[in-house]
Protein backbone atom coordinates (compact mmCIF):
# COMPACT_ATOMS: atom_id res chain seq x y z
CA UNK A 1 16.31 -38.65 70.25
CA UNK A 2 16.63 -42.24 68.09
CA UNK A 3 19.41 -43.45 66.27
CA UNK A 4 19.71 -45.92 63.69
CA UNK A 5 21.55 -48.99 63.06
CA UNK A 6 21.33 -49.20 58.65
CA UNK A 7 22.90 -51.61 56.30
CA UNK A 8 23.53 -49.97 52.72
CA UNK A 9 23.70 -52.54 49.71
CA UNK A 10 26.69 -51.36 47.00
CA UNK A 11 26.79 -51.60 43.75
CA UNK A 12 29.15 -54.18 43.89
CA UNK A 13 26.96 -56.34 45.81
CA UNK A 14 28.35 -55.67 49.09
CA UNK A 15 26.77 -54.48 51.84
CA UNK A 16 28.25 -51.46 54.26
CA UNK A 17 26.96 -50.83 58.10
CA UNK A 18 26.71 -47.93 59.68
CA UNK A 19 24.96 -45.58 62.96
CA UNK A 20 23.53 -42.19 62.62
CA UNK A 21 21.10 -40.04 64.61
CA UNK A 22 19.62 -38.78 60.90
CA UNK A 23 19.22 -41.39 58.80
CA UNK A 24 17.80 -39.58 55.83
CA UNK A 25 20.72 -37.07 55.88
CA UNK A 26 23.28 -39.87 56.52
CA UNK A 27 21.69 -41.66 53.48
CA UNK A 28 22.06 -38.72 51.22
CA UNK A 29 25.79 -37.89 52.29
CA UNK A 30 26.79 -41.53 51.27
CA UNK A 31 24.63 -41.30 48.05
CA UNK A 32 25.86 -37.75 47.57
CA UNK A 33 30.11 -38.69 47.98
CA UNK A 34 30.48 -36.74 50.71
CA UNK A 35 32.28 -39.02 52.97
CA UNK A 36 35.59 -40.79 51.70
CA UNK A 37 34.93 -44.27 53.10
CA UNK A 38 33.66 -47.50 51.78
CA UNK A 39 30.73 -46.33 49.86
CA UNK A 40 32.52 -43.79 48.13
CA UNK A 41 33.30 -45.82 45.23
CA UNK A 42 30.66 -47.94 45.26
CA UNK A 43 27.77 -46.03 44.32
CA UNK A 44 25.08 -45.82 43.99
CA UNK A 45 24.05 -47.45 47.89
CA UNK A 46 20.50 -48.77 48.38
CA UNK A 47 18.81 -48.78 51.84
CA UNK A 48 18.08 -52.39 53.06
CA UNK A 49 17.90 -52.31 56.57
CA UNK A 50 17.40 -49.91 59.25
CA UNK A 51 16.55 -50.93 63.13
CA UNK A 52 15.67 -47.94 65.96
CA UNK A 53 18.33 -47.66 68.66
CA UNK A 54 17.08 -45.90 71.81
CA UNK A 55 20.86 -44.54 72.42
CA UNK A 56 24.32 -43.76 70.12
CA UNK A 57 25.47 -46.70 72.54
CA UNK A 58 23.24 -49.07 71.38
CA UNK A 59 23.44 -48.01 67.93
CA UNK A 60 27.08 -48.43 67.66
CA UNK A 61 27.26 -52.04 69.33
CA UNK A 62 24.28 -52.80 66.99
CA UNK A 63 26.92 -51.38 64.10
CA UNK A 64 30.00 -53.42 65.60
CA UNK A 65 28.41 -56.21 65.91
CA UNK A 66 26.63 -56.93 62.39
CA UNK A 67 29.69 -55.74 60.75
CA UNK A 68 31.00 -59.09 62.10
CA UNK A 69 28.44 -61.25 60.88
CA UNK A 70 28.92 -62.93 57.69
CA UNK A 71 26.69 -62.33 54.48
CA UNK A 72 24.25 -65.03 54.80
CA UNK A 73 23.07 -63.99 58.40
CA UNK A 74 23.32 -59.95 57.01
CA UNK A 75 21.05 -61.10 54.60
CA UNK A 76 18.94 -62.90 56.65
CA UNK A 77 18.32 -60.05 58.88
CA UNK A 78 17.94 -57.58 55.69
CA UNK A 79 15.06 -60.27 54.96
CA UNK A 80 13.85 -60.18 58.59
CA UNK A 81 14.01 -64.07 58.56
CA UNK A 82 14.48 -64.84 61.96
CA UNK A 83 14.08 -68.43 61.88
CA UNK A 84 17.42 -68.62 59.54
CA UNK A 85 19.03 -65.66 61.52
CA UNK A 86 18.97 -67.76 64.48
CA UNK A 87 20.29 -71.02 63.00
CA UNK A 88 23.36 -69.34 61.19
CA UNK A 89 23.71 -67.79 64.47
CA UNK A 90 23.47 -71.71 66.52
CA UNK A 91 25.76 -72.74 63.57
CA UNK A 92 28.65 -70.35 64.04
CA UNK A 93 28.21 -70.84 68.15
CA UNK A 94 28.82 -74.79 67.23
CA UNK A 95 32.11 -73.94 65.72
């Protein structure tokens, strides 16, 4: 079984991280309303990113740990530009 790691752009402009095991349902449900979190208000969502876990473990420390990240290196990884991924990431290390 795979799970997924996704990042959902808002209509706002922000983006919202999540893990499922069916991301095509999961996508719906959050387009649909039917959960009362972050997207709720903030439709409509847009898929940007989604990454294969092997494991719900993996999927959720994928989830925990992008949710800390800030914009610029979301975005980075939404754009799959690695080279700026990994100096944002050098450049917060520095601090």
């Amino acid at each position: 079984m795979y799970f997924f790691v996704y990042i959902l752009k808002c209509s706002d402009g922000s983006y919202y991280t999540g893990h499922t095991d069916d991301l095509e349902k999961r996508i719906a449900e959050h387009r649909g309303g039917r959960f009362d979190c972050y997207t709720l208000s903030r439709r409509p969502i847009k898929l940007v990113y989604a990454q294969h876990c092997s494991s719900r473990h993996e999927a959720l420390s994928a989830e925990q740990k992008i949710k800390t990240w800030s914009r610029k290196k979301k975005e980075a990884l939404i754009e799959n530009n690695w080279q700026k991924l990994s100096a944002l990431a050098k450049k917060n290390f520095d601090k």
